[in-house]
C-alpha atoms as a PDB file:
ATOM      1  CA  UNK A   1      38.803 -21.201  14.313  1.00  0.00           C
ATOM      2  CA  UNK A   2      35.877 -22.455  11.825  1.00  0.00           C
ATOM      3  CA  UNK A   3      33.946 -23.716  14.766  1.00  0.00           C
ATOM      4  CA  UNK A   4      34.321 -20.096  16.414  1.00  0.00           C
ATOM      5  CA  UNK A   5      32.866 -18.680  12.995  1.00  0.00           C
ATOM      6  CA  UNK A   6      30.034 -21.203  12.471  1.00  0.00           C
ATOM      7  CA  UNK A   7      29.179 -20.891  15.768  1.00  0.00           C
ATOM      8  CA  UNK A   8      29.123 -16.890  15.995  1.00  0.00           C
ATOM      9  CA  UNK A   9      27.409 -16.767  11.982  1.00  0.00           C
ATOM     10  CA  UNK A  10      24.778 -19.078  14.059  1.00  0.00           C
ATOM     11  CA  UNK A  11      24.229 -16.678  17.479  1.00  0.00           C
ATOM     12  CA  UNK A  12      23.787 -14.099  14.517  1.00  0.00           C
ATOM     13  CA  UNK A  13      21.774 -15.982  12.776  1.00  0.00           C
ATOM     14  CA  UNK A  14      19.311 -17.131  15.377  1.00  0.00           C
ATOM     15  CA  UNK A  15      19.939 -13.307  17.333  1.00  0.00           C
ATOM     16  CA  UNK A  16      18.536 -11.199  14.240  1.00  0.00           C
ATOM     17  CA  UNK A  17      15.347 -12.146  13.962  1.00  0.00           C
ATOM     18  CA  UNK A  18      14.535 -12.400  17.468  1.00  0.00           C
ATOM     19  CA  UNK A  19      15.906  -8.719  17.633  1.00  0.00           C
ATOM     20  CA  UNK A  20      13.353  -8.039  14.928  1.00  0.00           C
ATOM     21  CA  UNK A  21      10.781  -9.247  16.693  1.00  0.00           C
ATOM     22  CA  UNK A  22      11.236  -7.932  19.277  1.00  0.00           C
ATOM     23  CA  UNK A  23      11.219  -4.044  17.632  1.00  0.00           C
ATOM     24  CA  UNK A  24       7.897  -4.923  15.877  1.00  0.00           C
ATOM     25  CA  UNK A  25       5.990  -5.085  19.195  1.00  0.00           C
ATOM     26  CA  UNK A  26       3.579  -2.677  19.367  1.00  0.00           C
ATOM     27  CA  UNK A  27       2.275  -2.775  22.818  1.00  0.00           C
ATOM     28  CA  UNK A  28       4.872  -1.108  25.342  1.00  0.00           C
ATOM     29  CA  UNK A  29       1.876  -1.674  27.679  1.00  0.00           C
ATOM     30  CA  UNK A  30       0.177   0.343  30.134  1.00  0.00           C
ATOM     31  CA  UNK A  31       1.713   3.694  31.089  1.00  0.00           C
ATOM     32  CA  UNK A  32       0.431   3.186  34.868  1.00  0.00           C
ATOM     33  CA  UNK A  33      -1.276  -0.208  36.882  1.00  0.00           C
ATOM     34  CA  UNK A  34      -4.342  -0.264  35.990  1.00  0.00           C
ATOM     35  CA  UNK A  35      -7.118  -1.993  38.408  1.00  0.00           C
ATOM     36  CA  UNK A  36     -10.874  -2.226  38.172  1.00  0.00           C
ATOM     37  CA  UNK A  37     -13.054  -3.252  40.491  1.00  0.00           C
ATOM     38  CA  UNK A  38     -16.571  -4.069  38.985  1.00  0.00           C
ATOM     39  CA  UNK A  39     -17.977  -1.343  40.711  1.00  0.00           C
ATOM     40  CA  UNK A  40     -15.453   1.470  39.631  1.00  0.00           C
ATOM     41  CA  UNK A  41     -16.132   0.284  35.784  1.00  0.00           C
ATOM     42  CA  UNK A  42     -17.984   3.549  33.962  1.00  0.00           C
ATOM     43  CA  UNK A  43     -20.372   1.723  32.046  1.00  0.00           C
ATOM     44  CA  UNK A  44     -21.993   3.762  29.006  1.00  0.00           C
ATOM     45  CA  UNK A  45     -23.995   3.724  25.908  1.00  0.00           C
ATOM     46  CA  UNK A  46     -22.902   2.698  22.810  1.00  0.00           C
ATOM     47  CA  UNK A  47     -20.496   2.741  21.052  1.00  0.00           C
ATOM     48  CA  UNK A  48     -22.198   4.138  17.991  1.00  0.00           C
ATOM     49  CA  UNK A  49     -20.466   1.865  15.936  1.00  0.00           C
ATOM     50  CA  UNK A  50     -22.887  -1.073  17.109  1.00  0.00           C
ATOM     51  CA  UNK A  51     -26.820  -1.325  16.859  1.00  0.00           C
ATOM     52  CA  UNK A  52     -27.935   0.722  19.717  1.00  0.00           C
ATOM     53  CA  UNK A  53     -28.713  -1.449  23.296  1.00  0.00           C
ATOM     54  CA  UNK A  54     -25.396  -2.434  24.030  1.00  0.00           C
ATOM     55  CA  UNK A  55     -23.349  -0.951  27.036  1.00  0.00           C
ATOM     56  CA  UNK A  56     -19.392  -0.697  27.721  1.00  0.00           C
ATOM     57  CA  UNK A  57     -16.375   0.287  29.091  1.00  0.00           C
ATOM     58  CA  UNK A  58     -12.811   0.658  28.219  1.00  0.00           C
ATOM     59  CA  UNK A  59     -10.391  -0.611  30.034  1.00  0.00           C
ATOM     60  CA  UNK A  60      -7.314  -0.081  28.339  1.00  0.00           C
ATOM     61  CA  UNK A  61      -6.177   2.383  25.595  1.00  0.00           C
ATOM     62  CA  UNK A  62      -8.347   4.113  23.048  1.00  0.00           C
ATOM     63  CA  UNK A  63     -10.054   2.305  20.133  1.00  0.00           C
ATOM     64  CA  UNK A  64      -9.991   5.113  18.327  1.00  0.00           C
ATOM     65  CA  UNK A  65      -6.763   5.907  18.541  1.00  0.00           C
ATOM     66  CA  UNK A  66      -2.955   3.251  17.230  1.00  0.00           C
ATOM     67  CA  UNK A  67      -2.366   0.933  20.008  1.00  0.00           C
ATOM     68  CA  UNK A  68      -3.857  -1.991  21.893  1.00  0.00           C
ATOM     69  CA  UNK A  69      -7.000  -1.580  23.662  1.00  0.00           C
ATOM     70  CA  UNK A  70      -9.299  -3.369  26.173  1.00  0.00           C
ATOM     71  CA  UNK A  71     -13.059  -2.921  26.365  1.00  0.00           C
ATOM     72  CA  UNK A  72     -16.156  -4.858  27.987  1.00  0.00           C
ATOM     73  CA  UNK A  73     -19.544  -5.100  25.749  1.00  0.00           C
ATOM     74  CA  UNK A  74     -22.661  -5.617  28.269  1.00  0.00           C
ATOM     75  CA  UNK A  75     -25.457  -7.396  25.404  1.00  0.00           C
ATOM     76  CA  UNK A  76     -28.905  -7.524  26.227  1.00  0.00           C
ATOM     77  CA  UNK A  77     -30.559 -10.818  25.318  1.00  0.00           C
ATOM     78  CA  UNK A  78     -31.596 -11.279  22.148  1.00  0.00           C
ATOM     79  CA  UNK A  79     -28.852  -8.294  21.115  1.00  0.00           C
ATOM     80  CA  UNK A  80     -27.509  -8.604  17.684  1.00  0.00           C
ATOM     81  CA  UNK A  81     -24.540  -7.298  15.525  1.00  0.00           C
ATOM     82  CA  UNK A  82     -25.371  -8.102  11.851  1.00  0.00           C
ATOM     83  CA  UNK A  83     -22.509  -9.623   9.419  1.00  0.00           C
ATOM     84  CA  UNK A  84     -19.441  -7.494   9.531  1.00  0.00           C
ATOM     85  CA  UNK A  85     -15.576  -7.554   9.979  1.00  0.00           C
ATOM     86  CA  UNK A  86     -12.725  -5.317  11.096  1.00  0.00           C
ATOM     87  CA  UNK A  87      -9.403  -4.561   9.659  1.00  0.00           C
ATOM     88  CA  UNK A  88      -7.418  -5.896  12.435  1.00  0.00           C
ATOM     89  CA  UNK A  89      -7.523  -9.093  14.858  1.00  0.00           C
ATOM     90  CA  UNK A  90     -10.469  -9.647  17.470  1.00  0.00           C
ATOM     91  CA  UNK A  91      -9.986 -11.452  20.605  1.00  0.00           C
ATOM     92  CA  UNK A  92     -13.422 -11.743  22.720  1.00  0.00           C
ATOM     93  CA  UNK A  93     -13.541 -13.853  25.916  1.00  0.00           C
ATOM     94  CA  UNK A  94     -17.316 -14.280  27.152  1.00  0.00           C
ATOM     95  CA  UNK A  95     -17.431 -13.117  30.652  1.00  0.00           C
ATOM     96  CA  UNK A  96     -20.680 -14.266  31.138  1.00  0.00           C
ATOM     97  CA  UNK A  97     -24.511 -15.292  29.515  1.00  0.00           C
ATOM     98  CA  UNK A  98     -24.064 -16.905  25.845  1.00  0.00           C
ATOM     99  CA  UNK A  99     -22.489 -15.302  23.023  1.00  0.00           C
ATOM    100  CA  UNK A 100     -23.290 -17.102  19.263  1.00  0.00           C
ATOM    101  CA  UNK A 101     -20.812 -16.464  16.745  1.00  0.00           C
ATOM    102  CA  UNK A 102     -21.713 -17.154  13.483  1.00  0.00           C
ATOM    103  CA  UNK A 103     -19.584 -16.426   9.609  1.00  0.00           C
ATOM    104  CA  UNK A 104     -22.262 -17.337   7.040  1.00  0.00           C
ATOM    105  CA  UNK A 105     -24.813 -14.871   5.121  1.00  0.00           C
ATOM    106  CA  UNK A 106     -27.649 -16.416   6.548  1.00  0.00           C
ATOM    107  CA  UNK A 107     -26.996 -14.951  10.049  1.00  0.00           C
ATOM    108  CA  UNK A 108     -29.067 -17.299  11.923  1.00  0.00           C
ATOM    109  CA  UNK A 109     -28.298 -18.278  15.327  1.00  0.00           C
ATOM    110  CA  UNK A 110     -28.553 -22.089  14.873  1.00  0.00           C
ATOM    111  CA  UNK A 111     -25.885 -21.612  12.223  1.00  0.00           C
ATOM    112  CA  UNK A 112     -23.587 -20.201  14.698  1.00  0.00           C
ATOM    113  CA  UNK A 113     -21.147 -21.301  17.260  1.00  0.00           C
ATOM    114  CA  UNK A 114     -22.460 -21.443  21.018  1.00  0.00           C
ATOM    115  CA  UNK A 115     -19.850 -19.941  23.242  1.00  0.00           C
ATOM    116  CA  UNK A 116     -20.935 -19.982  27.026  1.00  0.00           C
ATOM    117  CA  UNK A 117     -19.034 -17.889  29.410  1.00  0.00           C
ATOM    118  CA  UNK A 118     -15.423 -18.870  29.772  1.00  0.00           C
ATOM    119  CA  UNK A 119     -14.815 -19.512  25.659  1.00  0.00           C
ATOM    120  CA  UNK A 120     -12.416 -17.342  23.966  1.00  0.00           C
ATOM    121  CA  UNK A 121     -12.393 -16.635  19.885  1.00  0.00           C
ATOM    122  CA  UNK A 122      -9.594 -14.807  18.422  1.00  0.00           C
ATOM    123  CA  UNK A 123     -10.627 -13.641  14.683  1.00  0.00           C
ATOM    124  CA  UNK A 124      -8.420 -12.405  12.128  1.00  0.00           C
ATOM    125  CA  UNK A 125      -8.730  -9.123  10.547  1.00  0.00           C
ATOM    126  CA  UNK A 126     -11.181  -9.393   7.734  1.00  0.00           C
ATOM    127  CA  UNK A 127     -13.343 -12.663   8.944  1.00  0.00           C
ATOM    128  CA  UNK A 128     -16.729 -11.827   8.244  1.00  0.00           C
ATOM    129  CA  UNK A 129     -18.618 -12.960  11.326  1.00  0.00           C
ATOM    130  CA  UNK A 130     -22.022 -11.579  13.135  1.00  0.00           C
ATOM    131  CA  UNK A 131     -23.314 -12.046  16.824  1.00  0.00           C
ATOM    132  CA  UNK A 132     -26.019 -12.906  18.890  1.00  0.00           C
ATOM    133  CA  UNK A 133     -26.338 -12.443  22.969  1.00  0.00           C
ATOM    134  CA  UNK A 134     -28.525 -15.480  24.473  1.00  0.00           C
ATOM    135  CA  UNK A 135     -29.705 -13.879  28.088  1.00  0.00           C
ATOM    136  CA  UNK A 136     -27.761 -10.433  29.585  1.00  0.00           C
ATOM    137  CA  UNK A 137     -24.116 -11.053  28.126  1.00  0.00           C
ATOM    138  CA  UNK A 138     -20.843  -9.534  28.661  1.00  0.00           C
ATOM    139  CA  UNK A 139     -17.291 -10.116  26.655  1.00  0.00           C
ATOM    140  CA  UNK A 140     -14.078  -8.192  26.783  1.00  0.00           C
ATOM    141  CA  UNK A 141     -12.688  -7.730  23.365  1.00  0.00           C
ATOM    142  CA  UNK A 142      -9.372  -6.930  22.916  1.00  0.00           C
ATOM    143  CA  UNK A 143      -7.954  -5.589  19.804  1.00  0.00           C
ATOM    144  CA  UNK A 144      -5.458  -2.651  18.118  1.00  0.00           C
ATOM    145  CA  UNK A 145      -7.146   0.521  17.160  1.00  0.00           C
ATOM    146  CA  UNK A 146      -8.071   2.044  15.298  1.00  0.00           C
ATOM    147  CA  UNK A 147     -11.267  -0.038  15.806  1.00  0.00           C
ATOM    148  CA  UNK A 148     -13.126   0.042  13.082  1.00  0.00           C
ATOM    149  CA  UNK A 149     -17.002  -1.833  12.298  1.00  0.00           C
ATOM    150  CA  UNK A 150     -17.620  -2.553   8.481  1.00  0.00           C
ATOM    151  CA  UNK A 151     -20.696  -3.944   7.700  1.00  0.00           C
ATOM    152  CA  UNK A 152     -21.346  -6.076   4.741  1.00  0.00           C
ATOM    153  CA  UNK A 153     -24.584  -4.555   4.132  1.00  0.00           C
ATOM    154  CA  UNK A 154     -24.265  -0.671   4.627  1.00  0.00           C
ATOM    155  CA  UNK A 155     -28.035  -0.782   5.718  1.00  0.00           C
ATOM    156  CA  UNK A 156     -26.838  -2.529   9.094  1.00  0.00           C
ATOM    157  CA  UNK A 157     -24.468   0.541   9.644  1.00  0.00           C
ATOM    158  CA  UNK A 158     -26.176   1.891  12.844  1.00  0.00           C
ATOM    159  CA  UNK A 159     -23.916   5.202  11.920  1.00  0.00           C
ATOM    160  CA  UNK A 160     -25.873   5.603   8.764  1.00  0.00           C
END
């Protein structure tokens, strides 16, 4: 009978926070399939949250809304985003060209990281970082919104 109680206070045990976890997701997922072909993507300016130049598309939820969210940044070369952060995680794959990721003040692209098409960074919130396209670059980022841009210096704020 003490086996049968260890053994059940250890299902329990091990059961509880697995339940927990699994309440604590916030992504149910889509609603629908989604499906893109590149050609059926509605590419458009902005957002006005970055320095103007850049080009995107969501895929998947609303950043400006709770809830996961998908979008694609087209960069032109030499396209910048000075030092900033964002109050939750980042994930960016580079689709294609050569997106530098650096995290110091001096925001110079041979202090940052070279990521060629294929790399994946996954920032957590608050990580100051800036960016820097090297030839026509796209990345999908995908985060939880609301998405938010805070710049270190206020005088980057393209909103301003």
């Amino acid at each position: 009978m003490k086996f049968r109680t260890a053994l059940a206070g250890c299902l329990v045990s091990a059961t509880v926070p697995m339940l927990a976890l699994a309440v604590e997701l916030p992504d149910p997922g889509p609603g629908q399939h989604l499906l893109y072909q590149p050609d059926q993507m509605s590419w458009q300016d902005g957002p006005a949250s970055l320095p103007a130049g850049s080009r995107f598309v969501v895929l998947e939820g609303n950043p400006a809304e709770p809830g996961i969210f998908t979008l694609r940044l087209l960069l032109p070369d030499g396209y910048r985003v000075p030092l900033h952060s964002h109050p939750g995680v980042e994930r960016v794959t580079v689709l294609s060209g050569i997106f530098y990721l650096g995290m110091d003040d001096s925001q110079a692209k041979e202090n940052a990281q070279r990521l060629p098409a294929g790399s994946y960074t996954a920032m957590p919130p608050a990580m100051r970082h800036y960016a820097i396209a090297e030839g026509e670059t796209v990345v999908q980022l995908t985060s939880v919104g609301p998405w938010e841009v805070n710049y270190v210096n206020p005088a980057d704020d393209p909103r301003q």
